[in-house]
PDB file of N, CA and C in Angstrom:
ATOM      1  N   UNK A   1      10.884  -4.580   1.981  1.00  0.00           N
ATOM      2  CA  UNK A   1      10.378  -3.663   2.972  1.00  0.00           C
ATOM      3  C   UNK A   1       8.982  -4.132   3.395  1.00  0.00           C
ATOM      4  N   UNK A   2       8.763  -4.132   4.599  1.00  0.00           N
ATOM      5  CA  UNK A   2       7.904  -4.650   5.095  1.00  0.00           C
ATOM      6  C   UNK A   2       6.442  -3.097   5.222  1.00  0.00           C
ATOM      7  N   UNK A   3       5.261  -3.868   4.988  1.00  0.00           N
ATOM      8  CA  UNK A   3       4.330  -2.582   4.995  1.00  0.00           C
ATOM      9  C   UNK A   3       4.116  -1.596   6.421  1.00  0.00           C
ATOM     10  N   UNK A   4       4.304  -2.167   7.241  1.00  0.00           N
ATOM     11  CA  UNK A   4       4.836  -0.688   8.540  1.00  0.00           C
ATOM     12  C   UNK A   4       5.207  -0.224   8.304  1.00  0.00           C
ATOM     13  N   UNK A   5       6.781  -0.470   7.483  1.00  0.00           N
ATOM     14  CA  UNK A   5       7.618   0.707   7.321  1.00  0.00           C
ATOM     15  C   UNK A   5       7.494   1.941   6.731  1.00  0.00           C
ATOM     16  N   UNK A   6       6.379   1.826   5.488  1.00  0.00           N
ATOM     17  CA  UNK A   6       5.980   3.060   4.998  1.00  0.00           C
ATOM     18  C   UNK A   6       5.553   4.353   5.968  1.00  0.00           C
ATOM     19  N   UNK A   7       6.459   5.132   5.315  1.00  0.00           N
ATOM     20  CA  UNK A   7       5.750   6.298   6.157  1.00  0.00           C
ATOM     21  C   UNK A   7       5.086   7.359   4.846  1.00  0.00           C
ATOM     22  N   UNK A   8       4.475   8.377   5.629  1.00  0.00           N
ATOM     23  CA  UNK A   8       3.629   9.771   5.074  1.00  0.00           C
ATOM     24  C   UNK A   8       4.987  10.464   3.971  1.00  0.00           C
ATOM     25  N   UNK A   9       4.178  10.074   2.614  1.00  0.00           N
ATOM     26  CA  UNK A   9       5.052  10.828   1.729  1.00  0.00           C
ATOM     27  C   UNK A   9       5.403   9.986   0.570  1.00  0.00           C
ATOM     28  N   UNK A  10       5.582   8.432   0.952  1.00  0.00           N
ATOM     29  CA  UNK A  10       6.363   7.460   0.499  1.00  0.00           C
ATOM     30  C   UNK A  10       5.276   7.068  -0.504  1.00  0.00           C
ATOM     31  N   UNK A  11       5.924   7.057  -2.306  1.00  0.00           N
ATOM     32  CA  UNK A  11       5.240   7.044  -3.529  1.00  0.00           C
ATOM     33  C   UNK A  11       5.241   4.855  -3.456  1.00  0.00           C
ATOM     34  N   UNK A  12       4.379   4.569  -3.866  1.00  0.00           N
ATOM     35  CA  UNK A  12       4.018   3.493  -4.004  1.00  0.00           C
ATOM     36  C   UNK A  12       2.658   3.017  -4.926  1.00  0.00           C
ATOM     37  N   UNK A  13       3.064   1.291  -5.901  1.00  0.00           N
ATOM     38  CA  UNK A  13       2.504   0.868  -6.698  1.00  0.00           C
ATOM     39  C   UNK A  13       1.609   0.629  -5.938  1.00  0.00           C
ATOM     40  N   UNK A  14       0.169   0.508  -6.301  1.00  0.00           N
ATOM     41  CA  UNK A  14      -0.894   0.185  -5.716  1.00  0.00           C
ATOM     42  C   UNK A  14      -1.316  -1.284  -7.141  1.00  0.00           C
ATOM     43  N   UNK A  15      -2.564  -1.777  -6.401  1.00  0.00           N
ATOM     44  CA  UNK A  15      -3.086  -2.969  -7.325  1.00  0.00           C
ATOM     45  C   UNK A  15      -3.676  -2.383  -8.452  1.00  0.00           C
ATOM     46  N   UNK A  16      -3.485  -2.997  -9.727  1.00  0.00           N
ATOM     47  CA  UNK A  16      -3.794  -2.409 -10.994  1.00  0.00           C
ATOM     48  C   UNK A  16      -2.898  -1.336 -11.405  1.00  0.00           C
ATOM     49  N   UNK A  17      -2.062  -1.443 -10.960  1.00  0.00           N
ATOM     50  CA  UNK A  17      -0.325  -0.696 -11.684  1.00  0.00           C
ATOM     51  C   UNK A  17      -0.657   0.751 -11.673  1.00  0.00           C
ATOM     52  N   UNK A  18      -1.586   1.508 -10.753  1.00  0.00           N
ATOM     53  CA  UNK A  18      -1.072   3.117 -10.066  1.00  0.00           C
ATOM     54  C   UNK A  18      -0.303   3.378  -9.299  1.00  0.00           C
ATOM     55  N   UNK A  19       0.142   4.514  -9.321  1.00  0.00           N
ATOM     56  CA  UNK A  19       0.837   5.493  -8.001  1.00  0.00           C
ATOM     57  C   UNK A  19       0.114   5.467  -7.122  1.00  0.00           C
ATOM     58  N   UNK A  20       0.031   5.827  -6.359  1.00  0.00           N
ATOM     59  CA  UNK A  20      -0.187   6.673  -4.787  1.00  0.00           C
ATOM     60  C   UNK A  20       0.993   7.122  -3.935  1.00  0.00           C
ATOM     61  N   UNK A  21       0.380   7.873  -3.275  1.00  0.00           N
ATOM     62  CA  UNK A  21       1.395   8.565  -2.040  1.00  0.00           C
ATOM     63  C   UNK A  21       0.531   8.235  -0.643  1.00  0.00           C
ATOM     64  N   UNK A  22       0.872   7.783   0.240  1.00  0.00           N
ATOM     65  CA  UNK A  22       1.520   7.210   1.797  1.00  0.00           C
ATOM     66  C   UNK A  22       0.518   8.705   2.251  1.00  0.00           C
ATOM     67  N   UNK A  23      -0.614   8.597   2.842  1.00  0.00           N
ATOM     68  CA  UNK A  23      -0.674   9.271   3.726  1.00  0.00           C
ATOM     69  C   UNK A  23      -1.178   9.383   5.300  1.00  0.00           C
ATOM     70  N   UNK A  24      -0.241   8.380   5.902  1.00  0.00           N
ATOM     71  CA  UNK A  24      -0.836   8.226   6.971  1.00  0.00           C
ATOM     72  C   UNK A  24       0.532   7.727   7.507  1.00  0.00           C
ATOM     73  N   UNK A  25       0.720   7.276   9.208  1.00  0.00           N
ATOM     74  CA  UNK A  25       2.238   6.746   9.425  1.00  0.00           C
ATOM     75  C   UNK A  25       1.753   5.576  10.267  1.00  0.00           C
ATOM     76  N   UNK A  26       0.252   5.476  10.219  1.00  0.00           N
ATOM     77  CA  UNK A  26      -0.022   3.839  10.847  1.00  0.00           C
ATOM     78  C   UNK A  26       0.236   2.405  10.616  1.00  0.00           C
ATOM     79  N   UNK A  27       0.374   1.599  11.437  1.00  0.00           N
ATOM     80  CA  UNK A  27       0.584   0.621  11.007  1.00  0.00           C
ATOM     81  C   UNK A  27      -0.522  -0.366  11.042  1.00  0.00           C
ATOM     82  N   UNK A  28      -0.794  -1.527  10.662  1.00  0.00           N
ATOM     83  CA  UNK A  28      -1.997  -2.347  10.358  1.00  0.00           C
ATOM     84  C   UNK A  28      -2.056  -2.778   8.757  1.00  0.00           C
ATOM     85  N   UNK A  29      -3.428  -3.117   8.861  1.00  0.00           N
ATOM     86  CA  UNK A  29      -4.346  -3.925   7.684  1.00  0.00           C
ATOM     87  C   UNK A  29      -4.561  -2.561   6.495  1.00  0.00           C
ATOM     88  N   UNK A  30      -4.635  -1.291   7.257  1.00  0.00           N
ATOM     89  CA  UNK A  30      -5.150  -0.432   6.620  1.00  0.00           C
ATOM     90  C   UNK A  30      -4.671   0.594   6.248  1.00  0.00           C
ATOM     91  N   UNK A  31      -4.527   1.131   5.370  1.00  0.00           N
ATOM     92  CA  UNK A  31      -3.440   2.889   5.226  1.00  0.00           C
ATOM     93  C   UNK A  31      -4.344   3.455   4.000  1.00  0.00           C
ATOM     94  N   UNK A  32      -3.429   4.806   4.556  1.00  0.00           N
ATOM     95  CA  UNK A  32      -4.377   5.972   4.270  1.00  0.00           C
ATOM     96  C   UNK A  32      -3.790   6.109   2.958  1.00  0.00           C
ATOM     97  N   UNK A  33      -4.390   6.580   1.660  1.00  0.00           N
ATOM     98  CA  UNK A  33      -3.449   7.052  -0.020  1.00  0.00           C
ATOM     99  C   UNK A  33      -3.786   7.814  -0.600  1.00  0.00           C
ATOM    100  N   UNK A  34      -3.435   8.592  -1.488  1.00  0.00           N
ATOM    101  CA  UNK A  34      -3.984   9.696  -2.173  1.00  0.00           C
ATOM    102  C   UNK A  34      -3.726   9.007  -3.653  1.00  0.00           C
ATOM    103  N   UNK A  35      -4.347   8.632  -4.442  1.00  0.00           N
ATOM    104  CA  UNK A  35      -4.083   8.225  -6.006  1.00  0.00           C
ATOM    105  C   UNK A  35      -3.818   9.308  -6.944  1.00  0.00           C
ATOM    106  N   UNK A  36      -2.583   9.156  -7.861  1.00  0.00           N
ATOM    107  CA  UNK A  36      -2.259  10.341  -9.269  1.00  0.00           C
ATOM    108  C   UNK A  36      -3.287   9.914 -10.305  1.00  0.00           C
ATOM    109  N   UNK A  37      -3.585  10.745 -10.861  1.00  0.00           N
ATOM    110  CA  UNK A  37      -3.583  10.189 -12.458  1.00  0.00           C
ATOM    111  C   UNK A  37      -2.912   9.409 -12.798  1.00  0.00           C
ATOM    112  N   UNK A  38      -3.317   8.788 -14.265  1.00  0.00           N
ATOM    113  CA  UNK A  38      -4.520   8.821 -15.030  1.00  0.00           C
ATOM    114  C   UNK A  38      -5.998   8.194 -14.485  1.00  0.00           C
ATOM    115  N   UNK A  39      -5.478   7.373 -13.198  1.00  0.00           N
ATOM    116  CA  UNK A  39      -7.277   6.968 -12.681  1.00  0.00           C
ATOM    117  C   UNK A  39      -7.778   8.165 -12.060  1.00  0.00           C
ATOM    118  N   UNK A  40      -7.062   9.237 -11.448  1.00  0.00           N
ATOM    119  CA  UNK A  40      -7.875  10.685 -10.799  1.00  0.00           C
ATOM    120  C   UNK A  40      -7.383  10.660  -9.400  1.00  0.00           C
ATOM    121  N   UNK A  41      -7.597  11.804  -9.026  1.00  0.00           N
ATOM    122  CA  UNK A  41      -6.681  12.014  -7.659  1.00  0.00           C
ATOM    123  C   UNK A  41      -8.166  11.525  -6.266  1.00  0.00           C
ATOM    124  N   UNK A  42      -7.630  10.892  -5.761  1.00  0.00           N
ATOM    125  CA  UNK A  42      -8.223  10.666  -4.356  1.00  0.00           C
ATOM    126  C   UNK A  42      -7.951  10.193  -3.677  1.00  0.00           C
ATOM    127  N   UNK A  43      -8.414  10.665  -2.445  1.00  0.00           N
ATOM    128  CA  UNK A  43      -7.778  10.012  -0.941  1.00  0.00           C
ATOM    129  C   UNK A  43      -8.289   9.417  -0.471  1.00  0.00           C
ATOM    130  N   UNK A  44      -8.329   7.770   0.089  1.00  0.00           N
ATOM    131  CA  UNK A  44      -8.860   6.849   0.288  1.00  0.00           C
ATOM    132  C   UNK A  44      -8.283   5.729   0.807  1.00  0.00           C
ATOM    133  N   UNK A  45      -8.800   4.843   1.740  1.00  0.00           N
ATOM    134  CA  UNK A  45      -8.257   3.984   2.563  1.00  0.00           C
ATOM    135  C   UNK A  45      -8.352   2.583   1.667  1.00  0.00           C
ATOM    136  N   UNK A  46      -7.162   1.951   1.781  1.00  0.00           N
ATOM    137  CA  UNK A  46      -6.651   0.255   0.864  1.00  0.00           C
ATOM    138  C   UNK A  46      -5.914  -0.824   2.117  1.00  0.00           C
ATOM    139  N   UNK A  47      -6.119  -1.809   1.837  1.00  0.00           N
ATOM    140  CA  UNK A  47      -5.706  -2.714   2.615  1.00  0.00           C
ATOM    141  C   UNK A  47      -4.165  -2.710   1.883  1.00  0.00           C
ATOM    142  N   UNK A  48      -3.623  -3.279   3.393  1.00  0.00           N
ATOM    143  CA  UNK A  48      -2.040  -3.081   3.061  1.00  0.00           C
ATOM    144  C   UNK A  48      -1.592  -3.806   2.356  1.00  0.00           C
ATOM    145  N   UNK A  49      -2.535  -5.282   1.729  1.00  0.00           N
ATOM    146  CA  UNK A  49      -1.846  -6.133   0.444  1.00  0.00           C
ATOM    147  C   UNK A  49      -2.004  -5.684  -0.842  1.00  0.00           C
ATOM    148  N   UNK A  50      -2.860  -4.491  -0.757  1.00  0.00           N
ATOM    149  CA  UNK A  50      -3.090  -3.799  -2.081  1.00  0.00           C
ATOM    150  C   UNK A  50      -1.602  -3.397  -2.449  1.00  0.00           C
ATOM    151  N   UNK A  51      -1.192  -2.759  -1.869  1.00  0.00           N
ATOM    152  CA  UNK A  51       0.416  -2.285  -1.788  1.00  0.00           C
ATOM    153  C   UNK A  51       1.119  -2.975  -2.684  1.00  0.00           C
ATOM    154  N   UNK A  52       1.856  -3.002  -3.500  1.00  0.00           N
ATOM    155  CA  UNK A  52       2.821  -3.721  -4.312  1.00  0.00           C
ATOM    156  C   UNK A  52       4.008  -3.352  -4.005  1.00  0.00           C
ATOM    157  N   UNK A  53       4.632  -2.226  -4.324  1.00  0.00           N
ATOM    158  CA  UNK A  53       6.307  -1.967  -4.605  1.00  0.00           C
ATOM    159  C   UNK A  53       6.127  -0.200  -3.885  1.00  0.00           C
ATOM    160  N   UNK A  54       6.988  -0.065  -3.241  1.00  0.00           N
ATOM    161  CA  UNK A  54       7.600   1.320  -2.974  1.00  0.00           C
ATOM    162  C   UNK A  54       8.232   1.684  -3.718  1.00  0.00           C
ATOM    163  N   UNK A  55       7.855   2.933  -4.503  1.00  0.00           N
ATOM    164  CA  UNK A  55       8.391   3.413  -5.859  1.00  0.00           C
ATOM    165  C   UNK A  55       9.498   4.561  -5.399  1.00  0.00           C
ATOM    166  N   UNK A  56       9.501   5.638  -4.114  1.00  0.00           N
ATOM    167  CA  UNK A  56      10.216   6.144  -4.023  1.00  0.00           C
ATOM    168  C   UNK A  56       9.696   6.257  -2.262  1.00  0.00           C
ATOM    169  N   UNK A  57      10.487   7.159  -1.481  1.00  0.00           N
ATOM    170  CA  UNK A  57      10.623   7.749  -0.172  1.00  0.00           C
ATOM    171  C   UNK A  57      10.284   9.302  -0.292  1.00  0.00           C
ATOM    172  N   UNK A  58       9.946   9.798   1.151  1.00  0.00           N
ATOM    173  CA  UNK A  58       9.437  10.968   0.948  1.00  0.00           C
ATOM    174  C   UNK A  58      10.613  11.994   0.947  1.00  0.00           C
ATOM    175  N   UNK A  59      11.802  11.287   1.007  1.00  0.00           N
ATOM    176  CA  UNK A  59      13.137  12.241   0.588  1.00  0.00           C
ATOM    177  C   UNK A  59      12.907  12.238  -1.194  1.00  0.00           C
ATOM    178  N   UNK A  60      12.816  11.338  -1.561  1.00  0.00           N
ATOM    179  CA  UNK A  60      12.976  11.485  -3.245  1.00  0.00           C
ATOM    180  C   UNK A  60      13.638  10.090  -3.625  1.00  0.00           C
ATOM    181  N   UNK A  61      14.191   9.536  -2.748  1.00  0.00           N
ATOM    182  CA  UNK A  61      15.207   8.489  -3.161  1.00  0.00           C
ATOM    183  C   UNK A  61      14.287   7.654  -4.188  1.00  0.00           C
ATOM    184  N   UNK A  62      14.972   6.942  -5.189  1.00  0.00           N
ATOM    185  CA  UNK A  62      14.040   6.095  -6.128  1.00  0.00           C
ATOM    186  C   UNK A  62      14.483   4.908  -5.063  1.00  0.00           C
ATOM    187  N   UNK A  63      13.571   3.925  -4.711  1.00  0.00           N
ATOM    188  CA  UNK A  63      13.523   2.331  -4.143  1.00  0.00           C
ATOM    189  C   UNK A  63      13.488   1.294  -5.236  1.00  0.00           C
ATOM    190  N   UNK A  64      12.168   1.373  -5.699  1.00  0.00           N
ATOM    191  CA  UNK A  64      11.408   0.181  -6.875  1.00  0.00           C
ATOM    192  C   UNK A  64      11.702  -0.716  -5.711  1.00  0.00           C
ATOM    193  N   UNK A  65      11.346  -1.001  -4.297  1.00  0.00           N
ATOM    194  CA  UNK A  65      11.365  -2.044  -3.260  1.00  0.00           C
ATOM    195  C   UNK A  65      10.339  -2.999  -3.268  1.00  0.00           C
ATOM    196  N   UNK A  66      10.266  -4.121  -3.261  1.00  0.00           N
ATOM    197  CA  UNK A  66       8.626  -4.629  -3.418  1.00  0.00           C
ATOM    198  C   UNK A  66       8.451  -4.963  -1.602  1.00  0.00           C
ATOM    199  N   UNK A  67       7.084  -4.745  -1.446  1.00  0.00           N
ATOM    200  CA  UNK A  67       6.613  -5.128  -0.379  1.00  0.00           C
ATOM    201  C   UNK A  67       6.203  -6.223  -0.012  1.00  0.00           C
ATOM    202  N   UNK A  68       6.745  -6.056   1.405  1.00  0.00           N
ATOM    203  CA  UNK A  68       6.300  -7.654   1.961  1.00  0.00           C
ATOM    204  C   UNK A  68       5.513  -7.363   3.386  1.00  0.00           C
ATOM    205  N   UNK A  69       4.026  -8.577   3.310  1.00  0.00           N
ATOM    206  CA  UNK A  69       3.386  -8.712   4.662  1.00  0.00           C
ATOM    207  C   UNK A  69       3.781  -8.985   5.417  1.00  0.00           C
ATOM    208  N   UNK A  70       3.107  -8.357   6.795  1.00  0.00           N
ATOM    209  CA  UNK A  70       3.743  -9.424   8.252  1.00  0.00           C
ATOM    210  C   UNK A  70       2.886 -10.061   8.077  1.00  0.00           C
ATOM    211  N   UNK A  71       3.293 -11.381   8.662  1.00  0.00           N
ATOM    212  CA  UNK A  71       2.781 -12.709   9.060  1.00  0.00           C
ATOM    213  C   UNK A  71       0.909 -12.512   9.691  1.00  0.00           C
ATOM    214  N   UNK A  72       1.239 -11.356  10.402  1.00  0.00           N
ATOM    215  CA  UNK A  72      -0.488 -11.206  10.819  1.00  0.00           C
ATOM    216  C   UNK A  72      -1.258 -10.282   9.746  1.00  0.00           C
ATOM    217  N   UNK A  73      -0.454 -10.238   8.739  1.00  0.00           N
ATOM    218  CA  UNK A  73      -1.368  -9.257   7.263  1.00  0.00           C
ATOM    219  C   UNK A  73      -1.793 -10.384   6.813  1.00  0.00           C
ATOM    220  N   UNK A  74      -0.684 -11.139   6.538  1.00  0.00           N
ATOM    221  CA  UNK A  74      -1.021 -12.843   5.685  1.00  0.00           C
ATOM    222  C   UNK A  74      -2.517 -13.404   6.346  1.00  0.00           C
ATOM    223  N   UNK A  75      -2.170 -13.774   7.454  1.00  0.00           N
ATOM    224  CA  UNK A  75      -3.600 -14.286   7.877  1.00  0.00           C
ATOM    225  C   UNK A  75      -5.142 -13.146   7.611  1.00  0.00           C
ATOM    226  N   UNK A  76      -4.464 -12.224   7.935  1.00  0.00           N
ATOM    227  CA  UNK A  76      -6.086 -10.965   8.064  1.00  0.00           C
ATOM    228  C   UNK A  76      -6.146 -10.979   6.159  1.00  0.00           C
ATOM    229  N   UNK A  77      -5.775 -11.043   5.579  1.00  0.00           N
ATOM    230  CA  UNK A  77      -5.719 -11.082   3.789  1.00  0.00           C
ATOM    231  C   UNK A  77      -6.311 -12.192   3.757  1.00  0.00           C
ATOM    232  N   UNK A  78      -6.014 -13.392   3.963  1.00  0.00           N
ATOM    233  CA  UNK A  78      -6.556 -14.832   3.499  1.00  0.00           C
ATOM    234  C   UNK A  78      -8.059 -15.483   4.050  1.00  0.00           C
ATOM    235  N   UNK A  79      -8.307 -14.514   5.411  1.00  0.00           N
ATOM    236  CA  UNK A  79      -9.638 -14.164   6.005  1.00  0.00           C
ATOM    237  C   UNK A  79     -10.250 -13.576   5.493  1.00  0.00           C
ATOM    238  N   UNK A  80      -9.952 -12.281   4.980  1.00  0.00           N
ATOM    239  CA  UNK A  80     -10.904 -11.553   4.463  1.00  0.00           C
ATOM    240  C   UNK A  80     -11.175 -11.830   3.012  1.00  0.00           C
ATOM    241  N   UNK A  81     -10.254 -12.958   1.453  1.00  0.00           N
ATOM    242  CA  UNK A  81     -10.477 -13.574   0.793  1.00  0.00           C
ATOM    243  C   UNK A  81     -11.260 -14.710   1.052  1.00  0.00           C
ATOM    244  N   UNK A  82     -11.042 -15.177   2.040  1.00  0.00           N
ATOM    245  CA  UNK A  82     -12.080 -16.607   2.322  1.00  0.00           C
ATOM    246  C   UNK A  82     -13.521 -16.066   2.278  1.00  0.00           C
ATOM    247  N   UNK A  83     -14.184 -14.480   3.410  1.00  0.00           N
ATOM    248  CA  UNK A  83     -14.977 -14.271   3.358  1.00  0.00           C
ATOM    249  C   UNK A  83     -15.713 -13.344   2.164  1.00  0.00           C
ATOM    250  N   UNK A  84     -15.095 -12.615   1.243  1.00  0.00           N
ATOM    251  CA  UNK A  84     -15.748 -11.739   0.354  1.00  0.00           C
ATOM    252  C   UNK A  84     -15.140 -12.385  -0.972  1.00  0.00           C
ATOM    253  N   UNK A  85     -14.471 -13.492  -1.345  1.00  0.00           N
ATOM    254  CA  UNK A  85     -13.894 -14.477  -2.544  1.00  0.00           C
ATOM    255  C   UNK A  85     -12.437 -13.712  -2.634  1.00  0.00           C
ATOM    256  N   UNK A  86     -11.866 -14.078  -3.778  1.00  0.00           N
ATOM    257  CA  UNK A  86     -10.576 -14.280  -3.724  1.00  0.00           C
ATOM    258  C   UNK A  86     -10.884 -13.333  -5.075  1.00  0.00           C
ATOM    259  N   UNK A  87      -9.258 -11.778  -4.569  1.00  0.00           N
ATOM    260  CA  UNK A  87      -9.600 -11.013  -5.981  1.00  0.00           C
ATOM    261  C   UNK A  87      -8.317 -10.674  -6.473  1.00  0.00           C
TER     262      UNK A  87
END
């Protein structure tokens, strides 16, 4: 599944092996998340390679889907590693 496709609702691995939930239905570099516990709940904007795996849909369905960039995430990711180092 490609990272557009997420929509508002949709549970997903973030970097460093948390949850979050999808809250936004934009597409781009950038989306909106709310984080569970155990790191603490907050809502806060992540670049879309942070994204790892779609853990479920905002129906409930379980996925475990891993995510994949578009071609213009790839480049805006490898830009913005070139300029702030590689993490």
């Amino acid at each position: 599944m490609k990272t557009n496709e997420l929509k508002k609702g949709d549970i997903v691995a973030i970097s460093g092996g948390y949850k979050a939930e999808i809250m936004d239905n934009k597409k781009g570099n950038i989306r909106m998340i709310k984080t569970f516990p155990p790191l603490y709940e907050e809502i806060g904007s992540i670049y879309a390679w942070e994204i790892s795996y779609i853990l479920s849909n905002k129906n409930g369905e379980i996925l475990n889907e891993k995510i994949e960039l578009t071609p213009a995430q790839e480049k805006a990711k490898k830009n913005i590693n070139n300029f702030l180092g590689s993490f």
